[in-house]
N, C-alpha and C. Protein backbone atom coordinates (compact mmCIF):
# COMPACT_ATOMS: atom_id res chain seq x y z
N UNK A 1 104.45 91.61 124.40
CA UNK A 1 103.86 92.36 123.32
C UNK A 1 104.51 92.03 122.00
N UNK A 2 105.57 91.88 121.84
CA UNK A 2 106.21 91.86 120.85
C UNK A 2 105.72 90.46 119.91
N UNK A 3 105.24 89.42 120.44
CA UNK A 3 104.66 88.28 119.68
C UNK A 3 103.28 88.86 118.92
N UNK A 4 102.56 89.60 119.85
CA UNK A 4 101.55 90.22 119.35
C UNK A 4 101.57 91.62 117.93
N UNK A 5 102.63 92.18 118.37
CA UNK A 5 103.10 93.27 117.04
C UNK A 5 103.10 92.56 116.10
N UNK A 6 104.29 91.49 116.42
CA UNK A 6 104.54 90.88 114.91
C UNK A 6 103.42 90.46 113.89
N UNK A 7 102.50 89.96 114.67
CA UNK A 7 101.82 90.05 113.83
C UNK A 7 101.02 90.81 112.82
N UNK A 8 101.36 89.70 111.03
CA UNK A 8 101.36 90.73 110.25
C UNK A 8 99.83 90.76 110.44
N UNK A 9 99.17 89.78 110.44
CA UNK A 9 97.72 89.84 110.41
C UNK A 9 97.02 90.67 111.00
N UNK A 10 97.32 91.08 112.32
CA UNK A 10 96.92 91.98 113.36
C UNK A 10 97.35 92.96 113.02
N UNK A 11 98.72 93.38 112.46
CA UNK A 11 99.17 94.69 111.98
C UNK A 11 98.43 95.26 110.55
N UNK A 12 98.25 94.64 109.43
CA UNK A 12 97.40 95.10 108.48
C UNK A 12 96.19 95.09 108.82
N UNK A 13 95.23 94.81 109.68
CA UNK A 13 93.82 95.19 110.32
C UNK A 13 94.37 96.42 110.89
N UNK A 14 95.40 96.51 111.64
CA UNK A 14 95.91 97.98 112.45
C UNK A 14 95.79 99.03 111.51
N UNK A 15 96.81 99.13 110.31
CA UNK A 15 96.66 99.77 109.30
C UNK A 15 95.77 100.21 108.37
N UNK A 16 94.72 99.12 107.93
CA UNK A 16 93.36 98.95 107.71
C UNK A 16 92.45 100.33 108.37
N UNK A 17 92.50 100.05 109.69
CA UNK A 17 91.81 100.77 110.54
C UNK A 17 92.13 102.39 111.09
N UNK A 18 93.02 102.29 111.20
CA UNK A 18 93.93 103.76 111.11
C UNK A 18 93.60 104.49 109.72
N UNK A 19 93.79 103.78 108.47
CA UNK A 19 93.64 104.70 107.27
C UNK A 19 91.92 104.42 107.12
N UNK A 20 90.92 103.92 107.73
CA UNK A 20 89.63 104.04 107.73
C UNK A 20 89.55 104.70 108.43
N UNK A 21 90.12 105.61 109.64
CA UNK A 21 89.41 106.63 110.18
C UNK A 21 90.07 107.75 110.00
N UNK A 22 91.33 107.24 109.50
CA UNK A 22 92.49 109.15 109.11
C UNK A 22 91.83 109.79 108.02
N UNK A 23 92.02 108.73 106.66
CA UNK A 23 91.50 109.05 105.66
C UNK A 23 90.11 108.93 104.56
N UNK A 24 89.58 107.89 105.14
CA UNK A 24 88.21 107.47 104.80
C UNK A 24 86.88 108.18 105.94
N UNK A 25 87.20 109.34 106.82
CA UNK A 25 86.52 109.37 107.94
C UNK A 25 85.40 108.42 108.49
N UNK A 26 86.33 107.55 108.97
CA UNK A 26 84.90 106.34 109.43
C UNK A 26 85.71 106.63 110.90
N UNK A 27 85.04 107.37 112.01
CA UNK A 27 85.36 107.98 113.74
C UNK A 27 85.16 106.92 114.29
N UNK A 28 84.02 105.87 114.24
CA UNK A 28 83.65 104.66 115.12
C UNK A 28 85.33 104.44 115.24
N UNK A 29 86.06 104.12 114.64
CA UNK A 29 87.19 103.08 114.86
C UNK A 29 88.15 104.17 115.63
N UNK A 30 88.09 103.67 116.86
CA UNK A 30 88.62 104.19 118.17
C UNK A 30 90.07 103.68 118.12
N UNK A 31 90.83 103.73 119.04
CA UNK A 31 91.85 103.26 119.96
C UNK A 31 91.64 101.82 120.64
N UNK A 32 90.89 102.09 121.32
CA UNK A 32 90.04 100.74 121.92
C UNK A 32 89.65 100.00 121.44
N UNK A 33 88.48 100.21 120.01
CA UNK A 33 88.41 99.30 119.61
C UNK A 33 89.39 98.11 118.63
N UNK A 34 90.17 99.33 118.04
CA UNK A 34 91.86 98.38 117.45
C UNK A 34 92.03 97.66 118.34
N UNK A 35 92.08 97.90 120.11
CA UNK A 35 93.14 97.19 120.89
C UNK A 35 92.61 96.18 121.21
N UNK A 36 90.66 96.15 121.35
CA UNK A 36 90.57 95.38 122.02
C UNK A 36 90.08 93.80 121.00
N UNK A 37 90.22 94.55 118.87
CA UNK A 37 89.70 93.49 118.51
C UNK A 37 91.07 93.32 118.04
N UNK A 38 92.17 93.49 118.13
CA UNK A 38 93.23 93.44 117.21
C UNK A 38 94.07 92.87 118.07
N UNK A 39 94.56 93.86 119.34
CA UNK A 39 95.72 92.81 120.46
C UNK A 39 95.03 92.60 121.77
N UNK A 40 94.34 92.21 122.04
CA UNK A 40 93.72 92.31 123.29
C UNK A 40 93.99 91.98 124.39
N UNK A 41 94.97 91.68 123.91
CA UNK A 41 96.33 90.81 125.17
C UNK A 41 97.21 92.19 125.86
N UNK A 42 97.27 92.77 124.68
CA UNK A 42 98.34 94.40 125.03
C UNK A 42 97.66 94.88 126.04
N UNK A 43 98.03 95.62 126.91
CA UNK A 43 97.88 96.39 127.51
C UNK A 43 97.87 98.04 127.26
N UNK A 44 97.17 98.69 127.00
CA UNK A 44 96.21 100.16 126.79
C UNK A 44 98.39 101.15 127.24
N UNK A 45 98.42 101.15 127.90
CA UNK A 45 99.93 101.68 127.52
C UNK A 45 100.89 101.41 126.74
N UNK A 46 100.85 100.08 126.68
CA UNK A 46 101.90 99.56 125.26
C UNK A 46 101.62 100.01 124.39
N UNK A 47 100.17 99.68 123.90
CA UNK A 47 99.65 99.53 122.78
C UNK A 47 99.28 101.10 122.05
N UNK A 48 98.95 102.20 122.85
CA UNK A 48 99.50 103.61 122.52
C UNK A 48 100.80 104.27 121.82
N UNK A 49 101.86 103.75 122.62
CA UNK A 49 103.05 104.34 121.82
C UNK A 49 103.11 103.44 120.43
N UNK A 50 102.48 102.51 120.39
CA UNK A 50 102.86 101.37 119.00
C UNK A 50 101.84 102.35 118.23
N UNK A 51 101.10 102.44 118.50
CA UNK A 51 99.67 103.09 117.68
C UNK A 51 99.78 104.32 117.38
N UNK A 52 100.73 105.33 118.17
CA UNK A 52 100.63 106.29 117.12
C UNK A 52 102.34 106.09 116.67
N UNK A 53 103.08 105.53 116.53
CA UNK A 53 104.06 105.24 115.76
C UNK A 53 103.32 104.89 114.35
N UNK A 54 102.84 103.74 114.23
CA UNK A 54 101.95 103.21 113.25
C UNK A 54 101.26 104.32 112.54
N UNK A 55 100.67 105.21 112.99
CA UNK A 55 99.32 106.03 112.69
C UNK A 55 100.49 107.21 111.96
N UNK A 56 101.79 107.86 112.63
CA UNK A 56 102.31 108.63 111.85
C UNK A 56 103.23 108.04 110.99
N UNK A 57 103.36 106.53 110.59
CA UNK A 57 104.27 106.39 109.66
C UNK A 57 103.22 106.47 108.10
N UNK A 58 101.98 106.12 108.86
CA UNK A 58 101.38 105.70 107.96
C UNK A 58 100.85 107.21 107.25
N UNK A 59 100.53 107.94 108.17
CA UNK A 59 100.42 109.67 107.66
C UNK A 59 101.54 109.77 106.85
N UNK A 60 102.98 110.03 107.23
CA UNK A 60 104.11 110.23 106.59
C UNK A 60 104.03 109.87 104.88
N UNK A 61 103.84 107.97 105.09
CA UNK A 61 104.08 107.57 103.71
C UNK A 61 103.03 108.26 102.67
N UNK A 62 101.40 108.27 103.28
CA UNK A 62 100.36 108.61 102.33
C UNK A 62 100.54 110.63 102.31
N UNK A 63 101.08 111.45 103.43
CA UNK A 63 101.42 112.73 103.16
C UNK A 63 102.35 112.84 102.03
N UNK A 64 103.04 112.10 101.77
CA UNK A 64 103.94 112.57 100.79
C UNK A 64 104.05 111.62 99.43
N UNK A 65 103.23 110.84 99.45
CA UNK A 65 102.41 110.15 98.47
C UNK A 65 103.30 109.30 97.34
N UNK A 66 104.05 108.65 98.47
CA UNK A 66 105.48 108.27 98.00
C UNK A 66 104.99 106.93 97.38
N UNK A 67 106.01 107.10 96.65
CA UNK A 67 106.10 105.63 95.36
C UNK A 67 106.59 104.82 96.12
N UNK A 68 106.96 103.87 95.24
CA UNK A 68 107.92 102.35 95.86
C UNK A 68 108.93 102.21 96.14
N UNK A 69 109.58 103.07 95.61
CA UNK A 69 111.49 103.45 95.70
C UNK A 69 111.21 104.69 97.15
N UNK A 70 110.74 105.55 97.05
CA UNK A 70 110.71 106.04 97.98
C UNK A 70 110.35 105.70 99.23
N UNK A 71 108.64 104.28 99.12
CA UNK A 71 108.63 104.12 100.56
C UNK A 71 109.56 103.25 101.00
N UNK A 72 110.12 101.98 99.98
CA UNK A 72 111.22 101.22 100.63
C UNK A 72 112.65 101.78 101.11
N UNK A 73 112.56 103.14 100.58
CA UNK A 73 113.86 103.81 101.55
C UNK A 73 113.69 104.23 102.82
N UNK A 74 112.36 104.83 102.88
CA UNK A 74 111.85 105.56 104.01
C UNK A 74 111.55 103.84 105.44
N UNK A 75 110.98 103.09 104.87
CA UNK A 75 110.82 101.79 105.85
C UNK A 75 112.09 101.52 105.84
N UNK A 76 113.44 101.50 105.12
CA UNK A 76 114.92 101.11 105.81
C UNK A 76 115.16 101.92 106.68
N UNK A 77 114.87 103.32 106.73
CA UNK A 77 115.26 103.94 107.45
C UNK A 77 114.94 103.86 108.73
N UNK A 78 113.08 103.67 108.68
CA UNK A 78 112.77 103.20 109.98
C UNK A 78 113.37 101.99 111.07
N UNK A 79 113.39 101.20 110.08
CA UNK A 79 114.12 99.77 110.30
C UNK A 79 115.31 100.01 111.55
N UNK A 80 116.35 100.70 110.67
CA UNK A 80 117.55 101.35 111.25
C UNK A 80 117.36 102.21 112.25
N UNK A 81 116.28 103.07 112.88
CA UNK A 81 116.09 104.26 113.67
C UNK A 81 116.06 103.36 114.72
N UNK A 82 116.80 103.68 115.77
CA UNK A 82 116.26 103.16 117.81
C UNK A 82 114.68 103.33 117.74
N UNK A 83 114.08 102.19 118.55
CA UNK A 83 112.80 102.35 118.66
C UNK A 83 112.11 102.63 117.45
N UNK A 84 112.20 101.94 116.00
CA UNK A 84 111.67 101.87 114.71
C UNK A 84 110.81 100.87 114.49
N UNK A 85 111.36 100.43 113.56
CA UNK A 85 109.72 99.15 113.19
C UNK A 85 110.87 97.76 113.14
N UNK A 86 110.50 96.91 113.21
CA UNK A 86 110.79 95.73 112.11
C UNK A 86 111.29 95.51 110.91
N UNK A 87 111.57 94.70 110.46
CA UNK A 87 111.33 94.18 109.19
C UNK A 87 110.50 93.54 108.60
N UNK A 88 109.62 92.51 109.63
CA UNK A 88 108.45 92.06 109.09
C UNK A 88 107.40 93.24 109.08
N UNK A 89 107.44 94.12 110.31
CA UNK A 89 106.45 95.39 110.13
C UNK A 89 106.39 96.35 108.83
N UNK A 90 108.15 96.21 108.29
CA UNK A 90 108.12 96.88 107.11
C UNK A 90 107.34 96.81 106.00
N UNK A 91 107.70 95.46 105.81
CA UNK A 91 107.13 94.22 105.16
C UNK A 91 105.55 94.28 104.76
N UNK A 92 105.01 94.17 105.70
CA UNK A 92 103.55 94.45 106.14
C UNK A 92 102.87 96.11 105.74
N UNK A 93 103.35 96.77 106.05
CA UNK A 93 103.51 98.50 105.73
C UNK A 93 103.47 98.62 104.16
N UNK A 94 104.49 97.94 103.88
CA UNK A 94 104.52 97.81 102.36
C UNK A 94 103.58 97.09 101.30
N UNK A 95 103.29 96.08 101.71
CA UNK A 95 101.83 95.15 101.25
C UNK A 95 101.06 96.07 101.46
N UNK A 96 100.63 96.62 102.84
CA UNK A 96 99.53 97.24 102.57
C UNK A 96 99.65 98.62 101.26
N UNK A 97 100.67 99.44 101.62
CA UNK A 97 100.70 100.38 101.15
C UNK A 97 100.32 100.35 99.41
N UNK A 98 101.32 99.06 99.26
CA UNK A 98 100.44 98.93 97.62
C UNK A 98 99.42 98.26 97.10
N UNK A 99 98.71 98.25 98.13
CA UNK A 99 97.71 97.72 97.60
C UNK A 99 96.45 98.83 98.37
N UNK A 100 96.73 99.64 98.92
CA UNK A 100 95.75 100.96 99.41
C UNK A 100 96.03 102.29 98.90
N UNK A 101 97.54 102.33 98.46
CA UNK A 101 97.92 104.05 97.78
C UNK A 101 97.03 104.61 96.98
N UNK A 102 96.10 104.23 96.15
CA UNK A 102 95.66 104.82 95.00
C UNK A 102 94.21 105.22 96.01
N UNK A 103 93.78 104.08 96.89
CA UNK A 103 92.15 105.06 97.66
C UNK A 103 92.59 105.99 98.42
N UNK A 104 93.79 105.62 99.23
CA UNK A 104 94.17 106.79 100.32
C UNK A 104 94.84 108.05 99.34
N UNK A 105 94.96 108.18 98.37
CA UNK A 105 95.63 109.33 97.57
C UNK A 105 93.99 109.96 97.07
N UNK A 106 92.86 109.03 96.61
CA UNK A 106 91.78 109.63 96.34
C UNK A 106 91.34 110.40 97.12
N UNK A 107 91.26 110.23 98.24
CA UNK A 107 90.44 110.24 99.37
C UNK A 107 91.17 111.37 100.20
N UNK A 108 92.56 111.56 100.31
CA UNK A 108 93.30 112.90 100.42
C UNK A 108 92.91 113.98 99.53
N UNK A 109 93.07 113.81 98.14
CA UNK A 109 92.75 114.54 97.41
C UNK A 109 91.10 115.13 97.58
N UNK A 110 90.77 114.07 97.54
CA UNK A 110 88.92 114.28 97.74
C UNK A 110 88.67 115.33 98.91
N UNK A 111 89.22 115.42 99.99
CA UNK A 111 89.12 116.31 101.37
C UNK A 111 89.82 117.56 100.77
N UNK A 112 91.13 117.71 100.17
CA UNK A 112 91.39 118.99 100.02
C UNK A 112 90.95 119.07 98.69
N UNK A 113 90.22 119.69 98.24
CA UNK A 113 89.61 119.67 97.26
C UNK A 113 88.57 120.92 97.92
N UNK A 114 88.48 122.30 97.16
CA UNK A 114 87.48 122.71 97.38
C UNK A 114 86.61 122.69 96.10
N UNK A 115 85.55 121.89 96.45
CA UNK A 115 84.67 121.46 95.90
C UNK A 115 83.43 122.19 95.75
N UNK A 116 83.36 123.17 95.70
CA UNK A 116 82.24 124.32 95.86
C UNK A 116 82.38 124.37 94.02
N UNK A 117 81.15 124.34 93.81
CA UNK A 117 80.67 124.83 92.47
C UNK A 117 80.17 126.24 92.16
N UNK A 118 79.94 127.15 91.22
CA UNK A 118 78.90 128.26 90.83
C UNK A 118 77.71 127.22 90.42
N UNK A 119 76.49 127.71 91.12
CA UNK A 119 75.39 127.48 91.17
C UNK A 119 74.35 128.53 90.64
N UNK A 120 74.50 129.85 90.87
CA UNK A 120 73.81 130.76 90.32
C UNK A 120 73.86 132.10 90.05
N UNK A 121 73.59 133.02 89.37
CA UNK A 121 73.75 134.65 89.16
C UNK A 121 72.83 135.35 89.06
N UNK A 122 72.36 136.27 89.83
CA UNK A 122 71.39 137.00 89.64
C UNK A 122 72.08 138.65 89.60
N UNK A 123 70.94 139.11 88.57
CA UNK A 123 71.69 140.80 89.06
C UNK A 123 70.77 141.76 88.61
N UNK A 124 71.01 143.03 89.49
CA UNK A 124 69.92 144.07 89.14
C UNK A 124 70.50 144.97 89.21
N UNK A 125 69.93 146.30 88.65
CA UNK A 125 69.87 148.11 88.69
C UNK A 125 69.83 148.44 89.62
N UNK A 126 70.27 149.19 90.48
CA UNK A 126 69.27 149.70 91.47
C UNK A 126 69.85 150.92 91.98
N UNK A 127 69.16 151.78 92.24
CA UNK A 127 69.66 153.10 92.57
C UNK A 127 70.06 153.66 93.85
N UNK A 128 71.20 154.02 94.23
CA UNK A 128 71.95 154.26 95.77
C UNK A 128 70.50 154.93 96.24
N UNK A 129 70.67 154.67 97.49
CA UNK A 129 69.71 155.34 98.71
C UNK A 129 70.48 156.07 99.50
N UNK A 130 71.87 155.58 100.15
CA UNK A 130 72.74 156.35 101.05
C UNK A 130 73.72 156.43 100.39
N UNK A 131 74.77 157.49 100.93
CA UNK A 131 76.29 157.55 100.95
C UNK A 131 76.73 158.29 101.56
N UNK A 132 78.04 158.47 100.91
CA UNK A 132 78.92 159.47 101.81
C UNK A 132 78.61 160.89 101.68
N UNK A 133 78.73 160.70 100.51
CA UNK A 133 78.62 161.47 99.26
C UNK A 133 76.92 161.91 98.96
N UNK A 134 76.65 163.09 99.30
CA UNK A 134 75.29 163.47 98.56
C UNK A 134 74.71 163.12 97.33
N UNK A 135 76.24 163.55 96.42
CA UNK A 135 76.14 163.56 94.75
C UNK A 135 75.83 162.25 94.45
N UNK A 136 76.49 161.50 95.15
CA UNK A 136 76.10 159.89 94.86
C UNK A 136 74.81 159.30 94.77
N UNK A 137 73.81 159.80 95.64
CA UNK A 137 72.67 159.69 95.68
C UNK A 137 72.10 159.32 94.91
N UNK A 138 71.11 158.29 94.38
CA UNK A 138 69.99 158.52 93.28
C UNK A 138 70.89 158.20 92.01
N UNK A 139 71.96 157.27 92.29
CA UNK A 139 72.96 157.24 90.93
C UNK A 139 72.79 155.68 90.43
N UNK A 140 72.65 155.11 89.43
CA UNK A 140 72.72 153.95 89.21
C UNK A 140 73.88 153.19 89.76
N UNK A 141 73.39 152.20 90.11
CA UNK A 141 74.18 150.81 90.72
C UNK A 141 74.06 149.44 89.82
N UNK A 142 74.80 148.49 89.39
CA UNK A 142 74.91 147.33 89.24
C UNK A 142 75.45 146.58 90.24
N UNK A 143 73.71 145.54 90.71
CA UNK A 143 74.54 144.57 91.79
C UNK A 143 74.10 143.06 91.45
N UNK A 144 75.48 142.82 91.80
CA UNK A 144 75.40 140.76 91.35
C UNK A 144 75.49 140.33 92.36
N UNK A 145 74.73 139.28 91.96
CA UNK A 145 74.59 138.22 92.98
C UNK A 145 75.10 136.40 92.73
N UNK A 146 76.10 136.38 93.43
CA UNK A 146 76.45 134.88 92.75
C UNK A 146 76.48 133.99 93.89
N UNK A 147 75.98 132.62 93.65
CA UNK A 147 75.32 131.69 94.48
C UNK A 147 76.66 130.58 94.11
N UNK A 148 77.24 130.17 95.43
CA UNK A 148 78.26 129.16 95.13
C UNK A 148 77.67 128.10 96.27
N UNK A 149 78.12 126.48 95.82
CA UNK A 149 77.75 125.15 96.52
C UNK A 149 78.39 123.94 96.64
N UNK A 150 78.39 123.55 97.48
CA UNK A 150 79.32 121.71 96.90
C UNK A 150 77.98 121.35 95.67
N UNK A 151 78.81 120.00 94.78
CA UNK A 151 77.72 119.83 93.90
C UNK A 151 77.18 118.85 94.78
N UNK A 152 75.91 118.34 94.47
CA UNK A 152 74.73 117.29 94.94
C UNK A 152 74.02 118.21 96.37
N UNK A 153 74.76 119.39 96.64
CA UNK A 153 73.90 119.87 98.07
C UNK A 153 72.81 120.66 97.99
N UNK A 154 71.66 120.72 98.05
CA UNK A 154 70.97 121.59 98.26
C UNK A 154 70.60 122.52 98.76
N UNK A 155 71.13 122.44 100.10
CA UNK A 155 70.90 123.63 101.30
C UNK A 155 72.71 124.69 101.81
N UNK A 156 71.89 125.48 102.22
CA UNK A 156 72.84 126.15 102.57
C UNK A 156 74.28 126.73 101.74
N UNK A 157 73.91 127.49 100.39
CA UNK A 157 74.92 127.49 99.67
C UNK A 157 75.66 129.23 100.14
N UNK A 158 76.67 129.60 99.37
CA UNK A 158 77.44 130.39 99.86
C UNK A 158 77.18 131.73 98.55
N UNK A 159 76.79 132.95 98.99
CA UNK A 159 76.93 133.66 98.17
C UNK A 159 77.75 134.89 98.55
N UNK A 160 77.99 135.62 97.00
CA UNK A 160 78.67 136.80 97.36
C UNK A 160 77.73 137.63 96.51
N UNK A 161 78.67 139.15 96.82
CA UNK A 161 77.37 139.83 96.48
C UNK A 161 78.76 141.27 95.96
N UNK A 162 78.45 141.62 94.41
CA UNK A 162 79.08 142.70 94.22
C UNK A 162 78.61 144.01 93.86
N UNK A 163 78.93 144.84 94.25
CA UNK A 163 78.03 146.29 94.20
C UNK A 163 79.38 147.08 92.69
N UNK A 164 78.85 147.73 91.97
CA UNK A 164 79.45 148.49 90.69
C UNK A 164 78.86 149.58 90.43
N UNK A 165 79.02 150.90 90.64
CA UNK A 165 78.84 152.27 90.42
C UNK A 165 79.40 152.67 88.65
N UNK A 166 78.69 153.48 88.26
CA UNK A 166 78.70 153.88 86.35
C UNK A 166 80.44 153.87 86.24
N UNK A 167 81.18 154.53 87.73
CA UNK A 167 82.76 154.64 87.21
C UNK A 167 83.06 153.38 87.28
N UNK A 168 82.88 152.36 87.80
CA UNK A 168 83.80 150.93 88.24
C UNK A 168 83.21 150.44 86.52
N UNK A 169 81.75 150.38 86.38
CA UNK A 169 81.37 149.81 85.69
C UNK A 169 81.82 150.29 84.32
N UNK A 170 82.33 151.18 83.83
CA UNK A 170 82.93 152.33 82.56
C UNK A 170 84.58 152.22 82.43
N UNK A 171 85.23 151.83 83.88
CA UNK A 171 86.57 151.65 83.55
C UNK A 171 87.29 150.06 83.34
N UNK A 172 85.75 149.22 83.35
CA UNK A 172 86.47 148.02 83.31
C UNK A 172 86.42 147.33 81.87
N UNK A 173 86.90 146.45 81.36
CA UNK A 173 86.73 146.05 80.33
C UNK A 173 85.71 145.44 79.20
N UNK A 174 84.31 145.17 80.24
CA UNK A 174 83.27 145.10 79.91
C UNK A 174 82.59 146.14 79.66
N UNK A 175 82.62 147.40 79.80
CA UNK A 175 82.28 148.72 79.11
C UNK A 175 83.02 149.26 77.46
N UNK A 176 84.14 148.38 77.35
CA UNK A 176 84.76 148.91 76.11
C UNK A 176 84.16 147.87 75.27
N UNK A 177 83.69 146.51 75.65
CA UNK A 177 82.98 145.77 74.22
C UNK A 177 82.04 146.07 73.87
């Protein structure tokens, strides 16, 4: 196996492919298919513990969205750890890394991102029907309605809905302008 790791060629397709399905969600790209277009010589047990070594260094570096000084400390370290990487793997880790940090930082960002927009407001009068309270009865109400969405979606957006009685509506600050 180890002729096969080294390779950087096979290892930046590894990497390639790992951050196309961690962070770009593209699912087609399996396990299997890394192994069987990348080392196909490995054997499905080797090639597991290498793969998620790989898969969490590569989480690690893009989780913490480390610069150049930082990842070349963090790859010595690996270097140095029992059961770590290489130096040519470092090597390789590092090429890729600078030359992919800025999509895989988009593309993190892009997922946590709540991206929900205000889309709409509607609101009306309307006079209680029930309560607890008798007196309440028959008393004016202000109720809003606000429509929230990702932008470009059309379906299925998220609303809330607020109910305001003459006291809520008289002690808040929009009653004194």
């Amino acid at each position: 196996m180890a002729g096969e790791v080294e390779s950087s060629k096979a290892l930046s397709g590894l990497l390639n492919g790992l951050a196309q399905n961690a962070f770009h969600g593209h699912s087609g790209i399996t396990e299997e298919l890394l192994r069987s277009q990348l080392y196909p010589e490995v054997p499905a047990e080797e090639f597991r513990p290498f793969l998620a070594k790989m898969r969490g260094i590569l989480k690690s570096v893009a989780s913490a969205d480390m610069d150049f000084n930082q990842l070349e400390a963090f790859l010595t370290a690996q270097t140095k750890k029992q059961g770590g990487i290489t130096g040519e793997q470092a090597a390789v880790i590092s090429k890729f890394w600078k030359s992919h940090k800025i999509k895989i930082r988009e593309s993190l960002v892009s997922q946590s991102r709540w991206d929900n927009g205000f889309r709409g407001l509607s609101w009306r009068v309307d006079a209680k029907s029930q309560s607890r309270h008798s007196a309440q009865i028959h008393t004016p109400v202000a109720i809003i309605e606000l429509e929230f969405g990702k932008s470009g979606q059309t379906c299925n957006p998220s609303t809330g809905e607020v109910e305001a009685g003459r006291s809520e509506v008289q002690g808040s600050s929009l009653a004194a302008q």
